[in-house]
N, C-alpha and C. Protein backbone atom coordinates (compact mmCIF):
# COMPACT_ATOMS: atom_id res chain seq x y z
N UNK A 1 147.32 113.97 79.59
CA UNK A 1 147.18 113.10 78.44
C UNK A 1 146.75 113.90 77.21
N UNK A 2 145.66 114.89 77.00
CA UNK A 2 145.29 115.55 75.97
C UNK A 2 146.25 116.57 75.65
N UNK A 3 147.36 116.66 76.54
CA UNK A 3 148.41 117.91 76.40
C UNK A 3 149.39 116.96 74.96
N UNK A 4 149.45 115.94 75.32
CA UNK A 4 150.39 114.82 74.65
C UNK A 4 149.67 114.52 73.41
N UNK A 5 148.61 114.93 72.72
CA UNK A 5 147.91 114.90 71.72
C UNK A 5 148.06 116.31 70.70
N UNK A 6 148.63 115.72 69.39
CA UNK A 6 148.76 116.98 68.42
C UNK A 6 147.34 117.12 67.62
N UNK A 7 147.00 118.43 67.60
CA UNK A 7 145.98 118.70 67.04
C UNK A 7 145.93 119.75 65.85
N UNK A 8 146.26 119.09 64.64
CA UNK A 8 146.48 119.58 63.35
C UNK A 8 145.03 120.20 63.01
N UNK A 9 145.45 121.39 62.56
CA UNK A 9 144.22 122.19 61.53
C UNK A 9 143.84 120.78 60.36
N UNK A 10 142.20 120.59 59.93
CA UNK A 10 142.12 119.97 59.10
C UNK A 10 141.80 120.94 57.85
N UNK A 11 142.67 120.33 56.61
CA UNK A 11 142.76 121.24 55.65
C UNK A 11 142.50 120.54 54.23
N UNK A 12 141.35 121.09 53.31
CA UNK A 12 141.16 120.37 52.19
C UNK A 12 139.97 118.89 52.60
N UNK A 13 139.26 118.95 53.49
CA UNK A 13 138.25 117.98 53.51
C UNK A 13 136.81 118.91 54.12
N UNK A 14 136.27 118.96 53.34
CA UNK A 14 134.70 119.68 53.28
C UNK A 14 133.35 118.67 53.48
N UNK A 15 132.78 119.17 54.39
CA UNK A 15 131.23 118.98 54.15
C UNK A 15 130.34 119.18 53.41
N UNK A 16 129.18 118.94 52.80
CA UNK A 16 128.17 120.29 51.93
C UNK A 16 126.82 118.55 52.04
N UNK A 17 125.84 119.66 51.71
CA UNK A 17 124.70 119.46 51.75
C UNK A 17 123.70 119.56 50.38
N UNK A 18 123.74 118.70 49.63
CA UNK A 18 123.41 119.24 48.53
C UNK A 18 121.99 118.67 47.78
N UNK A 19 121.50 119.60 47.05
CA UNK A 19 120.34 118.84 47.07
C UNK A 19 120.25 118.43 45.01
N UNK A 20 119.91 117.14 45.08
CA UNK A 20 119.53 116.42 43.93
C UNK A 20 118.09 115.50 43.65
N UNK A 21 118.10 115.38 42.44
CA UNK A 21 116.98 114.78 41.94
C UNK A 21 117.15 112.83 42.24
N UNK A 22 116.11 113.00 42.69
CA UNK A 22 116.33 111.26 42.82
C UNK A 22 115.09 110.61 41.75
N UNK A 23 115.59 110.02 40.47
CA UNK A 23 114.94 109.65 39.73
C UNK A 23 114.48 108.29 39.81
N UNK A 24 114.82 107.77 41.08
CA UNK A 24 113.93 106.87 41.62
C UNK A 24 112.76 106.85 41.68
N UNK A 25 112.59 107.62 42.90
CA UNK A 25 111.00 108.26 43.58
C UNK A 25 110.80 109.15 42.60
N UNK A 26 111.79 110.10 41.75
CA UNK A 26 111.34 111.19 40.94
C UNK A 26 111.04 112.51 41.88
N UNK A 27 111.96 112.79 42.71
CA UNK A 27 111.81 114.13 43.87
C UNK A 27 112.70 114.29 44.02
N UNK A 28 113.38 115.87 44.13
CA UNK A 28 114.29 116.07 44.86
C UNK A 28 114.72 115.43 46.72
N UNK A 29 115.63 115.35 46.62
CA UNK A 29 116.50 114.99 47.68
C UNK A 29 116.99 115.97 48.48
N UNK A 30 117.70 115.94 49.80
CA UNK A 30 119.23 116.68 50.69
C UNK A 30 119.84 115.39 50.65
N UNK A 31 121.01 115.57 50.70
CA UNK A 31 121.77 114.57 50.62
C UNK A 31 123.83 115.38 51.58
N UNK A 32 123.74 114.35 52.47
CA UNK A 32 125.10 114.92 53.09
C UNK A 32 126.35 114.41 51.85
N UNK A 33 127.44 114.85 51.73
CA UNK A 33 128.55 114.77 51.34
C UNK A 33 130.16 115.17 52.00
N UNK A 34 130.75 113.74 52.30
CA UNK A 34 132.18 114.49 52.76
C UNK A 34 132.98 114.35 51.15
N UNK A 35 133.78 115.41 51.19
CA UNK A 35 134.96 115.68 49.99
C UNK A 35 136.14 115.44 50.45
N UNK A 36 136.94 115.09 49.81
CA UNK A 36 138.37 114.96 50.16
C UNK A 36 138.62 115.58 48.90
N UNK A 37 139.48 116.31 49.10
CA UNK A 37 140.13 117.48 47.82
C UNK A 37 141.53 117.65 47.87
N UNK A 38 142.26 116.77 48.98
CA UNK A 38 143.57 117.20 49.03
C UNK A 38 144.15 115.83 48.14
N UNK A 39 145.06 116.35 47.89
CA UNK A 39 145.85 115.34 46.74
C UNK A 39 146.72 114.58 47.36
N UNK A 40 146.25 113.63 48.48
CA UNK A 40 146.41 112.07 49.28
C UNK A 40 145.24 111.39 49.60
N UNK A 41 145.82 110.04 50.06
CA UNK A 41 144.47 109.17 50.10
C UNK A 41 144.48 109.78 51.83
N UNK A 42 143.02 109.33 52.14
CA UNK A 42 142.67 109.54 53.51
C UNK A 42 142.07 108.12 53.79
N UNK A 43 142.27 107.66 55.27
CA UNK A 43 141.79 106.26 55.60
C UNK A 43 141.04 106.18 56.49
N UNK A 44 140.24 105.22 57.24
CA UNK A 44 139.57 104.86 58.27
C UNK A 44 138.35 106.55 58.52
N UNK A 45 137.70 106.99 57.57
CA UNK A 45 137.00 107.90 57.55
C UNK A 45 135.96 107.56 58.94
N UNK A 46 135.95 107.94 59.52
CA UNK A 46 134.46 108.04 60.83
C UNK A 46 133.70 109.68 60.86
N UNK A 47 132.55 109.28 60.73
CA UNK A 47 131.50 110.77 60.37
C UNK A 47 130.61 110.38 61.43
N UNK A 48 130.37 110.75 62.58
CA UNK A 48 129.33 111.00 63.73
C UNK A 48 128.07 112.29 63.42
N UNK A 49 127.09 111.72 63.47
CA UNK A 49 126.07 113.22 62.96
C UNK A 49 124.67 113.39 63.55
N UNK A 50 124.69 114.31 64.52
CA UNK A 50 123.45 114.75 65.08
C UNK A 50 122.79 115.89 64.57
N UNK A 51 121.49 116.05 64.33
CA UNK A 51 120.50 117.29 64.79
C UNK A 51 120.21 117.49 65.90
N UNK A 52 119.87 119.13 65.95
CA UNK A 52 119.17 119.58 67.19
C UNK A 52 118.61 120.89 67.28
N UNK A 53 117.51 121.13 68.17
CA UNK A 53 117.60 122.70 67.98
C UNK A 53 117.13 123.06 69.40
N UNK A 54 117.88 123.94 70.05
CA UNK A 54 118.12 124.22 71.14
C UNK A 54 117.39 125.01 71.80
N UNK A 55 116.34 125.84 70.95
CA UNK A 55 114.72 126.63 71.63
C UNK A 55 113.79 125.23 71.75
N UNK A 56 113.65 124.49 71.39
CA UNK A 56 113.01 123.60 71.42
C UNK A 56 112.84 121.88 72.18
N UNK A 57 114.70 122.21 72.18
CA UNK A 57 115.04 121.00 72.99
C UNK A 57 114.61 119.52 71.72
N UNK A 58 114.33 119.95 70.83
CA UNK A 58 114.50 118.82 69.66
C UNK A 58 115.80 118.68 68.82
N UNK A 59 115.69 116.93 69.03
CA UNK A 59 117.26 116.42 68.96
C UNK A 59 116.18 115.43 67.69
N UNK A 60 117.82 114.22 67.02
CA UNK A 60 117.65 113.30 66.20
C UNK A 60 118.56 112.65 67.04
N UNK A 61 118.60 111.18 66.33
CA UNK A 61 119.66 109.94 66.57
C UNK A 61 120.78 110.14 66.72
N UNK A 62 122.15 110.25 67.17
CA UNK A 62 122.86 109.81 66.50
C UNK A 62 123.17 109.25 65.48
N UNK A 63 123.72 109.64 64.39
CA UNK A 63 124.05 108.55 63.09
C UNK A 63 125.70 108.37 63.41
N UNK A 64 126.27 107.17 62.96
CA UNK A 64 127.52 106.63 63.06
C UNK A 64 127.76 106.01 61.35
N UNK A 65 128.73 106.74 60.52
CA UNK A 65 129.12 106.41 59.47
C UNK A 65 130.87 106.03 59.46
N UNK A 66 131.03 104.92 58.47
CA UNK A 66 132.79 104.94 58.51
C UNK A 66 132.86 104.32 56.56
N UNK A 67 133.89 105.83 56.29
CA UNK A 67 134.44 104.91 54.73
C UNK A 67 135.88 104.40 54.92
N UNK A 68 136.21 103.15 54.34
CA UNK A 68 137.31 102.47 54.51
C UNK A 68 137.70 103.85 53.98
N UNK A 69 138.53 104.27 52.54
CA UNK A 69 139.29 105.19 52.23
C UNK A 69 138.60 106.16 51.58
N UNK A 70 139.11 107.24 51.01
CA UNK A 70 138.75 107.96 50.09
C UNK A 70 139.74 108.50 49.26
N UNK A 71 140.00 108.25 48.09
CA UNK A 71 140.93 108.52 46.94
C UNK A 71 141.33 110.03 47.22
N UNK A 72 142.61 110.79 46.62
CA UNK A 72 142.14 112.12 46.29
C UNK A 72 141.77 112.50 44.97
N UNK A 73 141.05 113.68 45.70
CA UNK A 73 139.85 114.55 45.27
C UNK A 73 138.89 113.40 44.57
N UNK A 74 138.03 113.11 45.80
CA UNK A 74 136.93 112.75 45.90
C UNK A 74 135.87 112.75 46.61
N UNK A 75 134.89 112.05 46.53
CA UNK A 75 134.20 112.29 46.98
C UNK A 75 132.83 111.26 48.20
N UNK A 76 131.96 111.13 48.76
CA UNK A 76 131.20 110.44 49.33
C UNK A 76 130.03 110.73 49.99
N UNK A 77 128.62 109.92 49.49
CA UNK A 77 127.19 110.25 49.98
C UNK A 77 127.13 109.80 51.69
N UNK A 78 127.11 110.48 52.69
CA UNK A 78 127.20 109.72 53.52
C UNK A 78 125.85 109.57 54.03
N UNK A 79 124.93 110.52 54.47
CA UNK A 79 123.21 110.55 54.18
C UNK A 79 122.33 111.32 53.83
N UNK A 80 121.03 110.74 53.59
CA UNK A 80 120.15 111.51 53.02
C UNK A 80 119.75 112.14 54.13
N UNK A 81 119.65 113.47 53.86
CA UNK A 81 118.81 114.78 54.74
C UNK A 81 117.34 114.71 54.56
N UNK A 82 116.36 114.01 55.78
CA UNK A 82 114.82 114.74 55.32
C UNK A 82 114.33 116.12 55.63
N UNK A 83 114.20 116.77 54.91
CA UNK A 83 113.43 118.28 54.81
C UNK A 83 112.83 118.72 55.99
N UNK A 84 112.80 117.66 56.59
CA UNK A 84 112.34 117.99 58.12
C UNK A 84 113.58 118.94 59.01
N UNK A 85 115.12 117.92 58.81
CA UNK A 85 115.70 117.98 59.06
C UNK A 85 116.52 119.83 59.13
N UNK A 86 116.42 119.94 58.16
CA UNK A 86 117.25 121.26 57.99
C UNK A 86 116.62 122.45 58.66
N UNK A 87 115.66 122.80 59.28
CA UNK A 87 115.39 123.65 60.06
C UNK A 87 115.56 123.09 61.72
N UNK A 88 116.57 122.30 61.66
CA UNK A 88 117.40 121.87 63.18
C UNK A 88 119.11 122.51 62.42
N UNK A 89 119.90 122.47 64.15
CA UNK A 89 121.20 122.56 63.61
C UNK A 89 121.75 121.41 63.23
N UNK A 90 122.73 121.06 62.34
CA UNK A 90 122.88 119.92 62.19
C UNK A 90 124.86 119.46 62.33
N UNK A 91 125.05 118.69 62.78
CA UNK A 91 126.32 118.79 63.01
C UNK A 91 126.97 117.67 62.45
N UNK A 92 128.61 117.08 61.93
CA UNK A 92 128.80 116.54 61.74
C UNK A 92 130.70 115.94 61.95
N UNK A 93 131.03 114.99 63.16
CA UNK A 93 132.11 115.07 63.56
C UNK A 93 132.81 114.46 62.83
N UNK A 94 134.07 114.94 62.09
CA UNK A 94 134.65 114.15 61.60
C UNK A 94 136.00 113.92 61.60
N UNK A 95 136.57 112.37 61.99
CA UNK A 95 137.75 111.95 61.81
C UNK A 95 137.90 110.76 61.08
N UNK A 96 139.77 111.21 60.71
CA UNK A 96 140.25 109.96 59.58
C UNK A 96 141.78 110.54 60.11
N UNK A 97 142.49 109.40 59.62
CA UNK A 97 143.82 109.34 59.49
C UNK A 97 144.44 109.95 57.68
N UNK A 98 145.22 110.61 57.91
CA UNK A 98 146.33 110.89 56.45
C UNK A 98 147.44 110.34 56.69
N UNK A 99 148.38 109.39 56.20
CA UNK A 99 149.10 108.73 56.82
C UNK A 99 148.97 107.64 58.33
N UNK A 100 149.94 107.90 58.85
CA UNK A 100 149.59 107.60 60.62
C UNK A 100 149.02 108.89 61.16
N UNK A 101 148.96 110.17 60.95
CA UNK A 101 148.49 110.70 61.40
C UNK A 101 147.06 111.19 61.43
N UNK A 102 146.74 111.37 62.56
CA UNK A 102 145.10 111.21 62.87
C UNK A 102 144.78 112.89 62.79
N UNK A 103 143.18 113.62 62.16
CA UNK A 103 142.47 114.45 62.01
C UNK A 103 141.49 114.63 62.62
N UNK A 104 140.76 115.69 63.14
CA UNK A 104 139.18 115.56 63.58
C UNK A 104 139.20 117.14 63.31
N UNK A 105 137.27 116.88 63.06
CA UNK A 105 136.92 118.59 62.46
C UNK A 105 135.14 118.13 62.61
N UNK A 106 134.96 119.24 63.48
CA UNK A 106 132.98 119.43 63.51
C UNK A 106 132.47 120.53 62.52
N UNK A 107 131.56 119.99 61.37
CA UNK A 107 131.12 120.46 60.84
C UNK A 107 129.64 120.98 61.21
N UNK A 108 129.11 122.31 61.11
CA UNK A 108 128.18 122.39 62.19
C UNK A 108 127.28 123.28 61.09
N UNK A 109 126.30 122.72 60.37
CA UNK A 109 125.05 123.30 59.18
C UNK A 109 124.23 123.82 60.43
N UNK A 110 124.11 125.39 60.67
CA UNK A 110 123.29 126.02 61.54
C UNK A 110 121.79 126.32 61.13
N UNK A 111 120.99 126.54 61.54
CA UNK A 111 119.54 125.72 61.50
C UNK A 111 118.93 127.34 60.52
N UNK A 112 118.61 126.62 59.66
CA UNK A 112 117.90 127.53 58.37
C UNK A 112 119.06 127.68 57.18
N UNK A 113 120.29 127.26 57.33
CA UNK A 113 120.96 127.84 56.75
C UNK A 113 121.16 127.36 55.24
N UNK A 114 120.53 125.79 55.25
CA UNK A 114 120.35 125.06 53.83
C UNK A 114 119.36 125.35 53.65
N UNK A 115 118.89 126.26 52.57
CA UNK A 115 118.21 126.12 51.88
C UNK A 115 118.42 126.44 50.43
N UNK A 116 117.71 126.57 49.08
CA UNK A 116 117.40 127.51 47.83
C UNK A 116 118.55 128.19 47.65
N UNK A 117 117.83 129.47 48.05
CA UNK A 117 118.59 130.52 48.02
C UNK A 117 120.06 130.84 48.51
N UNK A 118 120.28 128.90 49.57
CA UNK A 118 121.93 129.42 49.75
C UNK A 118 122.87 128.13 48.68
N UNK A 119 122.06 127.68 47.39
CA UNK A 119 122.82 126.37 47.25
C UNK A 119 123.90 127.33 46.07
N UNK A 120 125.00 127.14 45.88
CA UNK A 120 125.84 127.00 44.61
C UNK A 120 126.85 125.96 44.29
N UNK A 121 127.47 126.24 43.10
CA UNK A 121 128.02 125.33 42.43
C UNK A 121 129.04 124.76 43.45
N UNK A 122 129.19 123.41 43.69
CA UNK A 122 130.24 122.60 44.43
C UNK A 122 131.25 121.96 43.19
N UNK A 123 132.18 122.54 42.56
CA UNK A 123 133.24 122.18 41.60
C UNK A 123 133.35 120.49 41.48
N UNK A 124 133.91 120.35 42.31
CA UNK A 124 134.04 118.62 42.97
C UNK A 124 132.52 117.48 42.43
N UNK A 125 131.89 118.26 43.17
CA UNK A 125 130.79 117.53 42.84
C UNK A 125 129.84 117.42 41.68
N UNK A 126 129.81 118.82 41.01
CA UNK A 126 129.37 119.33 39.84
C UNK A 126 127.71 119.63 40.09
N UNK A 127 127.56 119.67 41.68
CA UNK A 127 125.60 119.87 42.15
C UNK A 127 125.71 121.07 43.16
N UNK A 128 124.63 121.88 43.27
CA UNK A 128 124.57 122.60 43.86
C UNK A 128 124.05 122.28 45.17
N UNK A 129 124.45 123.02 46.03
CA UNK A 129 124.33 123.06 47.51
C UNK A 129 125.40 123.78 48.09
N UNK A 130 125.30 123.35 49.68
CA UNK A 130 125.62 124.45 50.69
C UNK A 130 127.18 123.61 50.76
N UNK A 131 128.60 124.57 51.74
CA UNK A 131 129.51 123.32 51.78
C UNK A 131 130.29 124.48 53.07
N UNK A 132 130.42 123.49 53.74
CA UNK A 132 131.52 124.15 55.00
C UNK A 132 132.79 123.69 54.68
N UNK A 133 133.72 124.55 54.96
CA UNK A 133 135.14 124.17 54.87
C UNK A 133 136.12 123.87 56.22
């Protein structure tokens, strides 16, 4: 059955992690982001997202996210990161359809790797932070 399954490279949809001011509370934020950058709509978005860190045997929830579509080249907050968080690995599974055809891609933020010193400019987004491709 999985032989009978095509499994396309996903190309032009990014992760990143970025951190902003929330002039709410008045504090910086982490904040997750999926991008869509390819120039079609994408549909039925599903984002699955765990922490963990594996000397320690410390895990988080499961989180379960879904965006009906996403325009191209755009963009979406899917959650806030607590500061706790980023010194776990953090992973993030993601599938959507382009057309009828279906995508999946694990995005995997390895543990220390957001921080300061690794944020730059995300074009798309116009905020700095980290971004897997």
């Amino acid at each position: 059955m999985k032989k009978d399954i095509d499994f396309t490279e996903v190309e032009n949809v990014f992760m990143a992690i970025v951190k902003e001011y929330n002039s709410e509370f008045q504090c910086d934020d982490w904040n997750a982001y999926i991008i869509n950058n390819k120039e079609t709509l994408i549909d039925m978005v599903l984002i699955v997202s765990k922490g963990y860190n594996e000397d320690t045997l410390q895990e988080t929830a499961v989180l379960r996210h879904k965006i009906e579509s996403m325009p191209a080249k755009s963009f979406a907050k899917v959650e806030l990161m607590q500061e706790d968080l980023l010194k776990l690995t953090n992973f993030f599974n993601v599938t959507f359809f382009e057309g009828s055809k279906m995508f999946d891609k694990r995005y995997s933020f390895e543990k220390g790797t957001v921080k300061e010193s690794s944020l730059r400019m995300i074009p798309l987004l116009k905020k700095r932070g980290v971004l897997l491709k």
